[in-house]
C-alpha atoms as a PDB file:
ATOM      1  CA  UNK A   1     -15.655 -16.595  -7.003  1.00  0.00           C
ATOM      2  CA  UNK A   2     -14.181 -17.111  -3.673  1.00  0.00           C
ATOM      3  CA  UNK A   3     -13.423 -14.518  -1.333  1.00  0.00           C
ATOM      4  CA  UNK A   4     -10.615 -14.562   1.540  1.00  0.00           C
ATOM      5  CA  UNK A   5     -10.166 -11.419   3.849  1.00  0.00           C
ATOM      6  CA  UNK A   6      -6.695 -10.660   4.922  1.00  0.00           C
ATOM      7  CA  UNK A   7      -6.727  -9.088   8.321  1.00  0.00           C
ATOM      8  CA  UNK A   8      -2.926  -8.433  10.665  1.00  0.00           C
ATOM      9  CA  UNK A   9      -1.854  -6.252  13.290  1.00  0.00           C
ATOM     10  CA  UNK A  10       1.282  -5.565  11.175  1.00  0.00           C
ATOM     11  CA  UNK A  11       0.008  -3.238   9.603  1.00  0.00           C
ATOM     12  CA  UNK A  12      -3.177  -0.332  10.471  1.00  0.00           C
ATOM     13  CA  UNK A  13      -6.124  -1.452  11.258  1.00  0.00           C
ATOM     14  CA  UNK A  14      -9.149  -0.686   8.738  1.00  0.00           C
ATOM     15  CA  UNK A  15     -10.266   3.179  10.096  1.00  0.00           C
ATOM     16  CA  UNK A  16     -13.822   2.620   7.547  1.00  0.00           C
ATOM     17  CA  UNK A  17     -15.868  -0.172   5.704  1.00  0.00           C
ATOM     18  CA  UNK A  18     -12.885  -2.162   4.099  1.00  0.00           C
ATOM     19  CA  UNK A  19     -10.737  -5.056   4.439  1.00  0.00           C
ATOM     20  CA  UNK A  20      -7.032  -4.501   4.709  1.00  0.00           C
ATOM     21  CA  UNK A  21      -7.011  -6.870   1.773  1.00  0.00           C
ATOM     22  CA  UNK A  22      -9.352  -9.092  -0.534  1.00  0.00           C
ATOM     23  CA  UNK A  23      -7.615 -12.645  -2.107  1.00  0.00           C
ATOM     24  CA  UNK A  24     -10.190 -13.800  -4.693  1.00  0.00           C
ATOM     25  CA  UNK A  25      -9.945 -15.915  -7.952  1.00  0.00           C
ATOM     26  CA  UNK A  26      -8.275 -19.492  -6.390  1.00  0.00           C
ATOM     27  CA  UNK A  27      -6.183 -17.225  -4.073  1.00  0.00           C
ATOM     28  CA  UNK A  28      -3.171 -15.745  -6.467  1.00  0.00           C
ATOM     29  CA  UNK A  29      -4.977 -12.212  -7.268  1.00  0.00           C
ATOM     30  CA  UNK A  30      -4.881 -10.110  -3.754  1.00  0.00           C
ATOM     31  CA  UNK A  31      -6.692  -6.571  -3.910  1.00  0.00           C
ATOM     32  CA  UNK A  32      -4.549  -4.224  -1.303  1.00  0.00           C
ATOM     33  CA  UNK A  33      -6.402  -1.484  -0.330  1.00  0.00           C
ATOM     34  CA  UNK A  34      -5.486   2.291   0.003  1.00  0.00           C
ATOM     35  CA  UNK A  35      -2.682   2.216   3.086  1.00  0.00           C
ATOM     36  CA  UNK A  36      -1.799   5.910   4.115  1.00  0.00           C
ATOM     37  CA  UNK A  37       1.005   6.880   6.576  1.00  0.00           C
ATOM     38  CA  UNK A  38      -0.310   5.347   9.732  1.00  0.00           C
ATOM     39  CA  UNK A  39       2.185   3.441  12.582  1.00  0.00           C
ATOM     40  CA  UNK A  40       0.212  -0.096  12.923  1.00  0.00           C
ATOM     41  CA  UNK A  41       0.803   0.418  16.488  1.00  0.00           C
ATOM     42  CA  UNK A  42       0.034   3.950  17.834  1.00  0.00           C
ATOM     43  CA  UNK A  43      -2.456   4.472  14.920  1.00  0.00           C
ATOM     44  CA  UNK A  44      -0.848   7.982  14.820  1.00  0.00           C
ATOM     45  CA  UNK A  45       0.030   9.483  11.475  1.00  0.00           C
ATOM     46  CA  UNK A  46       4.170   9.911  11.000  1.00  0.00           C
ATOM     47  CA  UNK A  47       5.350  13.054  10.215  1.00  0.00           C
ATOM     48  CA  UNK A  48       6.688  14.322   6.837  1.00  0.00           C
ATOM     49  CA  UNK A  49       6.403  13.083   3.035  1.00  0.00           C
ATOM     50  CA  UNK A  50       9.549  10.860   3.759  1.00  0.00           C
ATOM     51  CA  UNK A  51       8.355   9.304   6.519  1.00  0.00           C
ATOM     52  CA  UNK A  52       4.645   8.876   5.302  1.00  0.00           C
ATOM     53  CA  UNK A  53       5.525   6.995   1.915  1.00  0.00           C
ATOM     54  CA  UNK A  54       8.392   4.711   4.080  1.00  0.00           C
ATOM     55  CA  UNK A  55       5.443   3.581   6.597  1.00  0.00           C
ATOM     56  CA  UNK A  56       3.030   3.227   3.747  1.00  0.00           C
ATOM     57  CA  UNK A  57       5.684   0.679   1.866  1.00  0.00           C
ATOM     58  CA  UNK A  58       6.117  -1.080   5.406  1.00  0.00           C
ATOM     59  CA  UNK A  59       2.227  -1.428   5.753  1.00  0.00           C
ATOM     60  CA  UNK A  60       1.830  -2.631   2.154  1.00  0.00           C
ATOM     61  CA  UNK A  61       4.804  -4.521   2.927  1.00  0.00           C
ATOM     62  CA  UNK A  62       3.052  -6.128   5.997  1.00  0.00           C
ATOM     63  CA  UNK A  63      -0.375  -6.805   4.444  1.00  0.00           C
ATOM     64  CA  UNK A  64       1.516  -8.664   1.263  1.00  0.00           C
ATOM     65  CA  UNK A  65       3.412 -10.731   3.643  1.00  0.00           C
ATOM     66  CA  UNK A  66      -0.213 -11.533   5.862  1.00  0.00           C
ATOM     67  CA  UNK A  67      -1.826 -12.544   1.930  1.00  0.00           C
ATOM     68  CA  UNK A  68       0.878 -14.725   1.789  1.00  0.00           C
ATOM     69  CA  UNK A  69       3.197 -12.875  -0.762  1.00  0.00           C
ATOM     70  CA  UNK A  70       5.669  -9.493  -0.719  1.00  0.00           C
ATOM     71  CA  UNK A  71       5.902  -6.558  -2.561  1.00  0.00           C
ATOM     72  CA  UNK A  72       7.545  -8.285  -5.698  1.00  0.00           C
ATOM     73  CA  UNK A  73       4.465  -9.943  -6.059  1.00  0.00           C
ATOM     74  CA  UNK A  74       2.651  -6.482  -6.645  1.00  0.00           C
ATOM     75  CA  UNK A  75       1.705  -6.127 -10.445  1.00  0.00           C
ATOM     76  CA  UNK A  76      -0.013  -2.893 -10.200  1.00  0.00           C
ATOM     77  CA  UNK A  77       0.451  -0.428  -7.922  1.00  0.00           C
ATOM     78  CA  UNK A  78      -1.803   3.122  -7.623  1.00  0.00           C
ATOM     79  CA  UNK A  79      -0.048   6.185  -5.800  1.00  0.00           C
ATOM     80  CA  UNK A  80      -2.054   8.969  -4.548  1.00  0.00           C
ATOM     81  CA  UNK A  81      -0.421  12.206  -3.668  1.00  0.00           C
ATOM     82  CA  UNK A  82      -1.651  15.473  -1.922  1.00  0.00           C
ATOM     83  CA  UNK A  83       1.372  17.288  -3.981  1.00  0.00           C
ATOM     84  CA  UNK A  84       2.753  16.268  -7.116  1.00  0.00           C
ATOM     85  CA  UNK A  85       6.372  17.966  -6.212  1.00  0.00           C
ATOM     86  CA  UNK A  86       6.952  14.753  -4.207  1.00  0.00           C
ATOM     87  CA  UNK A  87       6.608  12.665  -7.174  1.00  0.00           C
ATOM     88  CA  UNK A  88      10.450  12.177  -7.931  1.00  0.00           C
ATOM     89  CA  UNK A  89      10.902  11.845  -3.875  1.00  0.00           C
ATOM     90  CA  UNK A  90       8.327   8.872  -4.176  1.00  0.00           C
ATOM     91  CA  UNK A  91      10.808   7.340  -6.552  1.00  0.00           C
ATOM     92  CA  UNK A  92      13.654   7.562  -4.960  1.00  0.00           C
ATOM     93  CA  UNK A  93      12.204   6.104  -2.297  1.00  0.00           C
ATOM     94  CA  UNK A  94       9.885   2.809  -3.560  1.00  0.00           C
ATOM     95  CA  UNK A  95      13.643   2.447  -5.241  1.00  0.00           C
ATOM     96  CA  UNK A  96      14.085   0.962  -2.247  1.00  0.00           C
ATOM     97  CA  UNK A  97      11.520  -1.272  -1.945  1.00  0.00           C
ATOM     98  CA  UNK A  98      10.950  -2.841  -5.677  1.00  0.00           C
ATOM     99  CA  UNK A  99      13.472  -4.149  -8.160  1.00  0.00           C
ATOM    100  CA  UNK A 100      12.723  -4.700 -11.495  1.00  0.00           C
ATOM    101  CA  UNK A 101      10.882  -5.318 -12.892  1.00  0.00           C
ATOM    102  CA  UNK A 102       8.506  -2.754 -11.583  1.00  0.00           C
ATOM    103  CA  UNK A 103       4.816  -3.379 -11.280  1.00  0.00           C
ATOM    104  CA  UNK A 104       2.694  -1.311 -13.420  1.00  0.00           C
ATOM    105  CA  UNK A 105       1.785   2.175 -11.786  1.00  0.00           C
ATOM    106  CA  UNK A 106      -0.098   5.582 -11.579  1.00  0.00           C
ATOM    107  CA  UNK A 107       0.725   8.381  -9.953  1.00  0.00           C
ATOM    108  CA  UNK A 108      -2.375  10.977  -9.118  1.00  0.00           C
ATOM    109  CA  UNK A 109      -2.262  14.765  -8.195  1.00  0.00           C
ATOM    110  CA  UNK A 110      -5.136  14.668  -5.181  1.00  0.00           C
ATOM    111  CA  UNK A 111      -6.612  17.428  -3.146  1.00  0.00           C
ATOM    112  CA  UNK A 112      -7.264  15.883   0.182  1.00  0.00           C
ATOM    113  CA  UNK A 113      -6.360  12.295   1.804  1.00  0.00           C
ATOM    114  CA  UNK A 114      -8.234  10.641   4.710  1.00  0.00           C
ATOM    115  CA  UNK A 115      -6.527  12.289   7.789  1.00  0.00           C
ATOM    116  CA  UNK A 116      -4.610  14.574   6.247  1.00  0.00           C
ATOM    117  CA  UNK A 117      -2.318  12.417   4.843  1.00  0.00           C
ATOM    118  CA  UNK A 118       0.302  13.214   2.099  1.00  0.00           C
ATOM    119  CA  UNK A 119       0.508  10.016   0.149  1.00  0.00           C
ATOM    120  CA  UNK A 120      -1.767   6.695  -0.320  1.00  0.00           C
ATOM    121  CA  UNK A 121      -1.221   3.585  -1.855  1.00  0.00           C
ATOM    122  CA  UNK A 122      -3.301   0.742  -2.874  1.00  0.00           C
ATOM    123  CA  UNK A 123      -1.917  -2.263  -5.052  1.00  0.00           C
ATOM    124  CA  UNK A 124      -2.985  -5.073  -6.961  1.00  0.00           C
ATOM    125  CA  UNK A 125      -0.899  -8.582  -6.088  1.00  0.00           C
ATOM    126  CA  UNK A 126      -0.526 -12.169  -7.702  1.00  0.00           C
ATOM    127  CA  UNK A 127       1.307 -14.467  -5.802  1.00  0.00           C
ATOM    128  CA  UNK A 128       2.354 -18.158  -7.954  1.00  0.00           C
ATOM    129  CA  UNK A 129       2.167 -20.539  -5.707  1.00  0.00           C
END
């Protein structure tokens, strides 16, 4: 197995021990990791559940488009949320970033987030070349 890191300034840079993203198997499966509602450029959270799941989609958004791909290339997507009452908000919102068909997704009721964040995402992508 070959490993590629994806790395950009797009989006937030890693704030622990991971890659923003890991392309492995001849380079069409990309592992996205966890992206929570940090501005790639002040590294300051944005404020609000609205806000926090529109800047995760743009950094998703970003690191798809560094792997080489976008976020209809995302086959499985994992959603974590601090409250479960912004569930339906979640969906009105990623309506505006995926058309179907949708990728394959959980939703999970969380206690805590890394810096107190409301909502994080991490995705699963396979790009055809």
């Amino acid at each position: 197995m070959t490993k590629q890191i994806i790395q950009t300034k797009d989006a937030p840079e890693a704030i622990g021990t991971y890659s923003q993203a890991v392309r492995v198997s001849g380079g069409e499966t990309v592992y996205l990791s966890g992206q929570i509602g940090l501005d790639a450029v002040t590294m300051q959270m944005v404020d609000g559940i609205d806000a926090q799941i529109q800047q995760v989609f743009l950094n998703l958004r970003a690191v798809a488009a560094a792997s080489g791909g976008s976020l209809s290339d995302i086959v499985k997507l994992n959603i974590y949320l601090t409250d479960l009452e912004d569930f339906a908000r979640l969906n009105e919102i990623m309506a505006g970033y995926f058309v179907e068909p949708y990728p394959a997704r959980a939703a999970v009721g969380v206690k805590a987030l890394p810096r107190d964040a409301l909502v994080e995402m991490d995705a699963v992508m396979v790009i055809h070349g």
